[in-house]
PDB file of N, CA and C in Angstrom:
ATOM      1  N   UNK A   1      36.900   8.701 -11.182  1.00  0.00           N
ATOM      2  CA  UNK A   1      38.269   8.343 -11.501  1.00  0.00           C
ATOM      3  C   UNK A   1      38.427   8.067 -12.998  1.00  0.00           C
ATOM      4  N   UNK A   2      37.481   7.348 -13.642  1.00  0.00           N
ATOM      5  CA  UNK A   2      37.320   6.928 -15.048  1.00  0.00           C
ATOM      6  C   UNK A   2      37.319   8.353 -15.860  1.00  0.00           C
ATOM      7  N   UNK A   3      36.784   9.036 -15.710  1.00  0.00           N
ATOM      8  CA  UNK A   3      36.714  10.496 -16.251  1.00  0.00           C
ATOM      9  C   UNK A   3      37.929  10.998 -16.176  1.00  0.00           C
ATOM     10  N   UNK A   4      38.276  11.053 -15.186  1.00  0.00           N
ATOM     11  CA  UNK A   4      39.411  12.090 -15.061  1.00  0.00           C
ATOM     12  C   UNK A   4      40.669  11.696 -15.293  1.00  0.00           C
ATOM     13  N   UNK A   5      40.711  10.563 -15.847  1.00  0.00           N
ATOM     14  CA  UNK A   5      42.220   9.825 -16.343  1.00  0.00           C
ATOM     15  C   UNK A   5      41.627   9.713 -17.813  1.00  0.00           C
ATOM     16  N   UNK A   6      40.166   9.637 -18.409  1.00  0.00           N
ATOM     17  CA  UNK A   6      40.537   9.917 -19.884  1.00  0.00           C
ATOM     18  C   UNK A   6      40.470  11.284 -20.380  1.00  0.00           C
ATOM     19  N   UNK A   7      40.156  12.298 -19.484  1.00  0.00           N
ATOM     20  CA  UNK A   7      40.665  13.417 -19.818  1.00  0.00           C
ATOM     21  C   UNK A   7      42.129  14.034 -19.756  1.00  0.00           C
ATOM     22  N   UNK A   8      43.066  13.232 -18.772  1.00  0.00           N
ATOM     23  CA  UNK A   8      43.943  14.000 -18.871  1.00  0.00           C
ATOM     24  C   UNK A   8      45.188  13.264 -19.615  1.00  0.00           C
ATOM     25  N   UNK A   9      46.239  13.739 -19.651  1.00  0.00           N
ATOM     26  CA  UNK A   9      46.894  13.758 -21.023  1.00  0.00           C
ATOM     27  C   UNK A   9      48.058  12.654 -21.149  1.00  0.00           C
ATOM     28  N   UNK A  10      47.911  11.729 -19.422  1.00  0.00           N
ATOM     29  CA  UNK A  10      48.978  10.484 -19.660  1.00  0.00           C
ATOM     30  C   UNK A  10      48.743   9.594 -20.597  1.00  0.00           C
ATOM     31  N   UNK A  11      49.745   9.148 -20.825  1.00  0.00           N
ATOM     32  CA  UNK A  11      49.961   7.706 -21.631  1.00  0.00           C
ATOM     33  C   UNK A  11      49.655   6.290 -21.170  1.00  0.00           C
ATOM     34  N   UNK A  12      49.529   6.667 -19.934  1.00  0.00           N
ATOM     35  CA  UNK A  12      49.372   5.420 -19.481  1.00  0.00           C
ATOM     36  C   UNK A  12      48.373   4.562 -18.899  1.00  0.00           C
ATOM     37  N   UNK A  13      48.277   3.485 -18.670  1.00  0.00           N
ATOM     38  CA  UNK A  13      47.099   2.551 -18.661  1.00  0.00           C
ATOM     39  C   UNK A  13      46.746   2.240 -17.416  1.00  0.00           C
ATOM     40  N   UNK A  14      44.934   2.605 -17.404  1.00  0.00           N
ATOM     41  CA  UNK A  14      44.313   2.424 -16.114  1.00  0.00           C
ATOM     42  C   UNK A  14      43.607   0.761 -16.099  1.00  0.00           C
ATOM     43  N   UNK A  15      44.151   0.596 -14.691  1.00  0.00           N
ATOM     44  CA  UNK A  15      43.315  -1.209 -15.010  1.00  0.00           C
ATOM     45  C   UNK A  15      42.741  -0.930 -13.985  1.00  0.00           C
ATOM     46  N   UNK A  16      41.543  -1.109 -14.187  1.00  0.00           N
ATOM     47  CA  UNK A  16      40.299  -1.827 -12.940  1.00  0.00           C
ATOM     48  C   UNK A  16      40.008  -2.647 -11.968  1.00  0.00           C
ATOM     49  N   UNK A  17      39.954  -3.111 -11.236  1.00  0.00           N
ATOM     50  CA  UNK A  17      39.948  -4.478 -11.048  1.00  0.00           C
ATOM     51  C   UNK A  17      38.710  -4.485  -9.904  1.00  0.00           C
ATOM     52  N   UNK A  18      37.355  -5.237 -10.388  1.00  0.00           N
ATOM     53  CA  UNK A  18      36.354  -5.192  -9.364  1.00  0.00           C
ATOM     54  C   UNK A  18      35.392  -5.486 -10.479  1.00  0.00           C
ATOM     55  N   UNK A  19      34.121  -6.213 -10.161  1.00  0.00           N
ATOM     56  CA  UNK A  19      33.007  -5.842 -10.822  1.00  0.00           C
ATOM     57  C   UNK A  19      31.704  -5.422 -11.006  1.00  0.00           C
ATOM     58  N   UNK A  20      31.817  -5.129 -12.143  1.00  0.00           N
ATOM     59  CA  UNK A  20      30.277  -4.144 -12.118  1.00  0.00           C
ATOM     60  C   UNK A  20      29.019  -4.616 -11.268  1.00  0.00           C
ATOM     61  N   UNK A  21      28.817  -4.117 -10.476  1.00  0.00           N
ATOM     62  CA  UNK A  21      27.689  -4.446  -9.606  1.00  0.00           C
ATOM     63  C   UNK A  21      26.543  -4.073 -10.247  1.00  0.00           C
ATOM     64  N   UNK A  22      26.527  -3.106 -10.348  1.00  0.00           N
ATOM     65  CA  UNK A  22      25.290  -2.029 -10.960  1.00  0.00           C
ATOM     66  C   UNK A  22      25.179  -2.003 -12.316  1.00  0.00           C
ATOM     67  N   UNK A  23      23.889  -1.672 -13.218  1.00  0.00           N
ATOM     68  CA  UNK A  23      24.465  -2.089 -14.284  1.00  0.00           C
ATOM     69  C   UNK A  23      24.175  -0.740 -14.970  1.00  0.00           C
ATOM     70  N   UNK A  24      23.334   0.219 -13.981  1.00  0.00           N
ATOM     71  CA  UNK A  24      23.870   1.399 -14.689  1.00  0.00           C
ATOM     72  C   UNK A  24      25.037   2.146 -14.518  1.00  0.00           C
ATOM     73  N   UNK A  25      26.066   2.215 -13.616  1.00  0.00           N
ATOM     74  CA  UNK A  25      27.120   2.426 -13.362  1.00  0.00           C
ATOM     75  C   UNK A  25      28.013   1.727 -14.905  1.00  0.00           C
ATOM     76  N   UNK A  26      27.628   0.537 -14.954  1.00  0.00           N
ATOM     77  CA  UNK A  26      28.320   0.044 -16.189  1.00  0.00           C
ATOM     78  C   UNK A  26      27.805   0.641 -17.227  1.00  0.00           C
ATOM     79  N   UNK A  27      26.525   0.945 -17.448  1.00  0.00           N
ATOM     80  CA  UNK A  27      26.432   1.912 -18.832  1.00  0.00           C
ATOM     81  C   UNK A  27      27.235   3.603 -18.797  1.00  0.00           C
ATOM     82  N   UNK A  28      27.090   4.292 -17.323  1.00  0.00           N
ATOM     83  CA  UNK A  28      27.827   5.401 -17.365  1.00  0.00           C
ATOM     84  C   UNK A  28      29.258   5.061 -17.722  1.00  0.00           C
ATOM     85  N   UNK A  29      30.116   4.218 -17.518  1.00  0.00           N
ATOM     86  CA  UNK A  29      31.654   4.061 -17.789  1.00  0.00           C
ATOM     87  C   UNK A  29      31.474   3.501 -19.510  1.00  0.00           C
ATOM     88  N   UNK A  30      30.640   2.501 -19.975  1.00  0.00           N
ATOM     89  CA  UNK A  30      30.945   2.405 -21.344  1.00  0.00           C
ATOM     90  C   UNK A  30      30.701   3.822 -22.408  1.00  0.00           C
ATOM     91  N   UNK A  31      29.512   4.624 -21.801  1.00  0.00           N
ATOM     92  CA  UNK A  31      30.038   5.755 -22.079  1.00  0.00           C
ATOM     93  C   UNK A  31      30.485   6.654 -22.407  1.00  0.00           C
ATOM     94  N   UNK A  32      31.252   6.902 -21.097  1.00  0.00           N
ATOM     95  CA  UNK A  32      32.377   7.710 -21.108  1.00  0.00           C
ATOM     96  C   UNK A  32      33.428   6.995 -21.904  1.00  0.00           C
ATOM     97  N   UNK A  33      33.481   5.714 -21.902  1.00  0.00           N
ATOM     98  CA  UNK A  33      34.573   5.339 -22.719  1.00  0.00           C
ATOM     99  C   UNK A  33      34.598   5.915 -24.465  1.00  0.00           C
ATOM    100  N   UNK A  34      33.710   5.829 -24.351  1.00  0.00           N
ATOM    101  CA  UNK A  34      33.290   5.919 -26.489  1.00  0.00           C
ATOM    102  C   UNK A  34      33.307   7.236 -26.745  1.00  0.00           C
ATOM    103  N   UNK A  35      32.926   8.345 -25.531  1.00  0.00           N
ATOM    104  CA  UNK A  35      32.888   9.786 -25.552  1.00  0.00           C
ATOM    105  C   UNK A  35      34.678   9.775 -25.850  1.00  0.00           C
ATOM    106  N   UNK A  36      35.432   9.661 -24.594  1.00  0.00           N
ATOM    107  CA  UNK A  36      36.560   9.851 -24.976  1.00  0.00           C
ATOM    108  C   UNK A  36      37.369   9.043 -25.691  1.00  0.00           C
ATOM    109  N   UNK A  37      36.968   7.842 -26.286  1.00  0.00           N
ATOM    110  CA  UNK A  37      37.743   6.941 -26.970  1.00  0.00           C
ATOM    111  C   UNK A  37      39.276   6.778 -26.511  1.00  0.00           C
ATOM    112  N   UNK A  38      38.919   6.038 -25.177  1.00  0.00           N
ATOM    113  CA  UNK A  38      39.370   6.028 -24.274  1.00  0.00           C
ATOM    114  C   UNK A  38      39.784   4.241 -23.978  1.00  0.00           C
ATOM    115  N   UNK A  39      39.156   3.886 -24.591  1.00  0.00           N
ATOM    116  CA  UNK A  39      38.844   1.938 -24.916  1.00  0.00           C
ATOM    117  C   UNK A  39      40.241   1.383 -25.159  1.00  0.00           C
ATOM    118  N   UNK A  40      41.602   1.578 -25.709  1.00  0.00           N
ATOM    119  CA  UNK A  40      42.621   1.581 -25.620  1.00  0.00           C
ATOM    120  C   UNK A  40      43.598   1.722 -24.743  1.00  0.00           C
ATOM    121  N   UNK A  41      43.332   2.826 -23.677  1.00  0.00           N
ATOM    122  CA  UNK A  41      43.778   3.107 -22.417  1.00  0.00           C
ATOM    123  C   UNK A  41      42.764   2.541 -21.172  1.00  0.00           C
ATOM    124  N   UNK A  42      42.590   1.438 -20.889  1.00  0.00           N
ATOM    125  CA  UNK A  42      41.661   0.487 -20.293  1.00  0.00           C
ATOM    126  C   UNK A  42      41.728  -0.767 -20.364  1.00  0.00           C
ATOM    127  N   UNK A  43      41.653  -0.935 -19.076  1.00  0.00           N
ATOM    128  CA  UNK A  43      41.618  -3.010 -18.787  1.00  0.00           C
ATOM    129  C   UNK A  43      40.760  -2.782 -17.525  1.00  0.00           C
ATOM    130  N   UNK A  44      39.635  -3.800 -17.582  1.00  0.00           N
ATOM    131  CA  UNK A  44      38.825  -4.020 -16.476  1.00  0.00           C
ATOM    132  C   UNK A  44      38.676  -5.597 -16.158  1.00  0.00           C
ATOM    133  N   UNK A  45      39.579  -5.896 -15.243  1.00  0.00           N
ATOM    134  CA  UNK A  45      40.008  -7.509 -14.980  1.00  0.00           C
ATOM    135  C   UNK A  45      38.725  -7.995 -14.714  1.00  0.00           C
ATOM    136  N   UNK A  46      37.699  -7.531 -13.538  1.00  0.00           N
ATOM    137  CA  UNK A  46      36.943  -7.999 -13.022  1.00  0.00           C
ATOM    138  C   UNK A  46      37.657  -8.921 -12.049  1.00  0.00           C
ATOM    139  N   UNK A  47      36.915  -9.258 -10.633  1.00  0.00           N
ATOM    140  CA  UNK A  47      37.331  -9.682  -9.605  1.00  0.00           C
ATOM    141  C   UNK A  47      38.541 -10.776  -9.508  1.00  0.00           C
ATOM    142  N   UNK A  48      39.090 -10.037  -8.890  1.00  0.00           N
ATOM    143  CA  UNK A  48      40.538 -10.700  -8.561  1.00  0.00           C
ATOM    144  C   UNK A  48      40.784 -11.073  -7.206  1.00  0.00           C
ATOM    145  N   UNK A  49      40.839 -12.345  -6.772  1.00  0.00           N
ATOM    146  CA  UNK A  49      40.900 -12.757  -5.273  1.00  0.00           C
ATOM    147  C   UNK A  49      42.688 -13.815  -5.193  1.00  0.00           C
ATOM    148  N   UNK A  50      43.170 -13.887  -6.016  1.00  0.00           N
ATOM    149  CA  UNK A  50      44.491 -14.258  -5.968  1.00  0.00           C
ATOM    150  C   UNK A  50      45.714 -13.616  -5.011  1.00  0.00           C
ATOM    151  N   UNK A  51      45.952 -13.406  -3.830  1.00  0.00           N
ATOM    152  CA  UNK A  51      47.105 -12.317  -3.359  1.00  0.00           C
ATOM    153  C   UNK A  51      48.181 -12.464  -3.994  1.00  0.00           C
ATOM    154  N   UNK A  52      48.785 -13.248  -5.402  1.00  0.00           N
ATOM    155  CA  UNK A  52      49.949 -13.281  -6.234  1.00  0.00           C
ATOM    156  C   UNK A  52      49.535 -12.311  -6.940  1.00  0.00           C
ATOM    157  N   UNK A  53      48.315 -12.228  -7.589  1.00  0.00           N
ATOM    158  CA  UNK A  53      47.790 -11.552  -8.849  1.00  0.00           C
ATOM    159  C   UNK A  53      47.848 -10.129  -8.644  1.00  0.00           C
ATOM    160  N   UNK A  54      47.134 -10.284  -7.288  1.00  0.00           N
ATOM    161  CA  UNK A  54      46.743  -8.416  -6.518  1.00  0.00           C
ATOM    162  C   UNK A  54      48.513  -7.936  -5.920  1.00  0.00           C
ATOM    163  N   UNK A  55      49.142  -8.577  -5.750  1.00  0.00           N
ATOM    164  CA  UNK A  55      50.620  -8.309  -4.978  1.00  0.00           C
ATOM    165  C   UNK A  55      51.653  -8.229  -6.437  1.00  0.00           C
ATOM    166  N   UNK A  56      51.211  -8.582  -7.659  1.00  0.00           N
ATOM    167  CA  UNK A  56      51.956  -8.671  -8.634  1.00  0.00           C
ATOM    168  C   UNK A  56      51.727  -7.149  -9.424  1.00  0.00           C
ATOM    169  N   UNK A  57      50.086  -6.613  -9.247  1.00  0.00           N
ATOM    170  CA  UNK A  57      49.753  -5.388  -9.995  1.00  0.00           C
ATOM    171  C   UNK A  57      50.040  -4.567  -9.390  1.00  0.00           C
ATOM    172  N   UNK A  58      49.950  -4.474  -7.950  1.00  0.00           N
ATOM    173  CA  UNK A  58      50.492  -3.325  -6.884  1.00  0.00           C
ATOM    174  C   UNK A  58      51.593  -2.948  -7.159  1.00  0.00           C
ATOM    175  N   UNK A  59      52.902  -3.775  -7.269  1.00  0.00           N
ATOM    176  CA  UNK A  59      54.436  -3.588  -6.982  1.00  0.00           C
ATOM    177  C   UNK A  59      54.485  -3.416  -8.324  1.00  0.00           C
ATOM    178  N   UNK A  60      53.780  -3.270  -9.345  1.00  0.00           N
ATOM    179  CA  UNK A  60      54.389  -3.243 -10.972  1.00  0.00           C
ATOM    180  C   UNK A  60      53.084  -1.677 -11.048  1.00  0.00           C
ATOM    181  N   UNK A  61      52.312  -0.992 -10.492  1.00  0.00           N
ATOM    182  CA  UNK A  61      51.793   0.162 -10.734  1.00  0.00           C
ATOM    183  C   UNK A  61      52.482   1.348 -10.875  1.00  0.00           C
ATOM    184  N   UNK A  62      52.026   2.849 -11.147  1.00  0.00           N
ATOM    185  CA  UNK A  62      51.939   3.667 -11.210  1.00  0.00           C
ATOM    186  C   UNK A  62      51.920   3.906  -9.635  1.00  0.00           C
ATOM    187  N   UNK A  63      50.413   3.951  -9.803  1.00  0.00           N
ATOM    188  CA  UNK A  63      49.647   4.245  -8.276  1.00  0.00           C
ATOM    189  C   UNK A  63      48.491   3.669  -8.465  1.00  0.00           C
ATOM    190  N   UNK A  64      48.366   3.270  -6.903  1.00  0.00           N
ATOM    191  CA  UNK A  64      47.605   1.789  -6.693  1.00  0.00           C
ATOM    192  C   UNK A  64      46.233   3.098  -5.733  1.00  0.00           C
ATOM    193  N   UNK A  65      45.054   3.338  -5.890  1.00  0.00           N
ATOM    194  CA  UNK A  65      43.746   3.577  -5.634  1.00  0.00           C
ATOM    195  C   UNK A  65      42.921   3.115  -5.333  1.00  0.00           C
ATOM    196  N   UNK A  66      42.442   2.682  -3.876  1.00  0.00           N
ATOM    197  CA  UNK A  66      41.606   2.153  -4.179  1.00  0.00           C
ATOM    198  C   UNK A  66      40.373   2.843  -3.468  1.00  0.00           C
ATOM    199  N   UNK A  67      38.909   2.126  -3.680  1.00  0.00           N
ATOM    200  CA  UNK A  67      37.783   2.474  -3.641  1.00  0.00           C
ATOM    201  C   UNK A  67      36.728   1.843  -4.029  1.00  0.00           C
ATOM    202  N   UNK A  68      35.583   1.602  -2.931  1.00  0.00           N
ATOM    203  CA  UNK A  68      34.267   1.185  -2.637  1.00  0.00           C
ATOM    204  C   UNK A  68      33.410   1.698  -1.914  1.00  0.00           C
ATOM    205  N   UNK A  69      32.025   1.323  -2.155  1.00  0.00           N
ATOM    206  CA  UNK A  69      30.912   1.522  -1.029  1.00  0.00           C
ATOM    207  C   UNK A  69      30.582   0.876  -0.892  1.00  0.00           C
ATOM    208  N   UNK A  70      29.527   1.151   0.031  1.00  0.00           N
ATOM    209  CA  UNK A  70      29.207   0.106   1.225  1.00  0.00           C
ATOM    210  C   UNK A  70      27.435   0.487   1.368  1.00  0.00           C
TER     211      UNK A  70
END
């Protein structure tokens, strides 16, 4: 998902919200960030357990994605 929103050509801003478990997963996304200089178009909240906080970013998104494993 990180890839493919700093390749393509919106304006607009991807926020994250979860955290890095892995910490090479976190070196592949910093990255890709610096490849595409992409660090501007990015916010990574890290874990959010508030239902105001999570019910406030939903209804104010783009499009809301989500995704994990297990």
């Amino acid at each position: 998902m990180v890839e493919g929103f700093l390749t393509s050509s919106t304006d607009e801003k991807l926020i994250i919200v979860g955290n890095f478990l892995d910490s090479r997963y976190q070196s592949e996304i910093h990255a890709l960030i610096t490849h595409y200089r992409g660090c501007d178009r990015l916010t990574f909240t890290g874990a959010l357990y508030g239902r105001d906080a999570l019910r406030t970013l939903r209804q104010h998104c783009f499009v809301h994605l989500y995704g994990h494993s297990s």
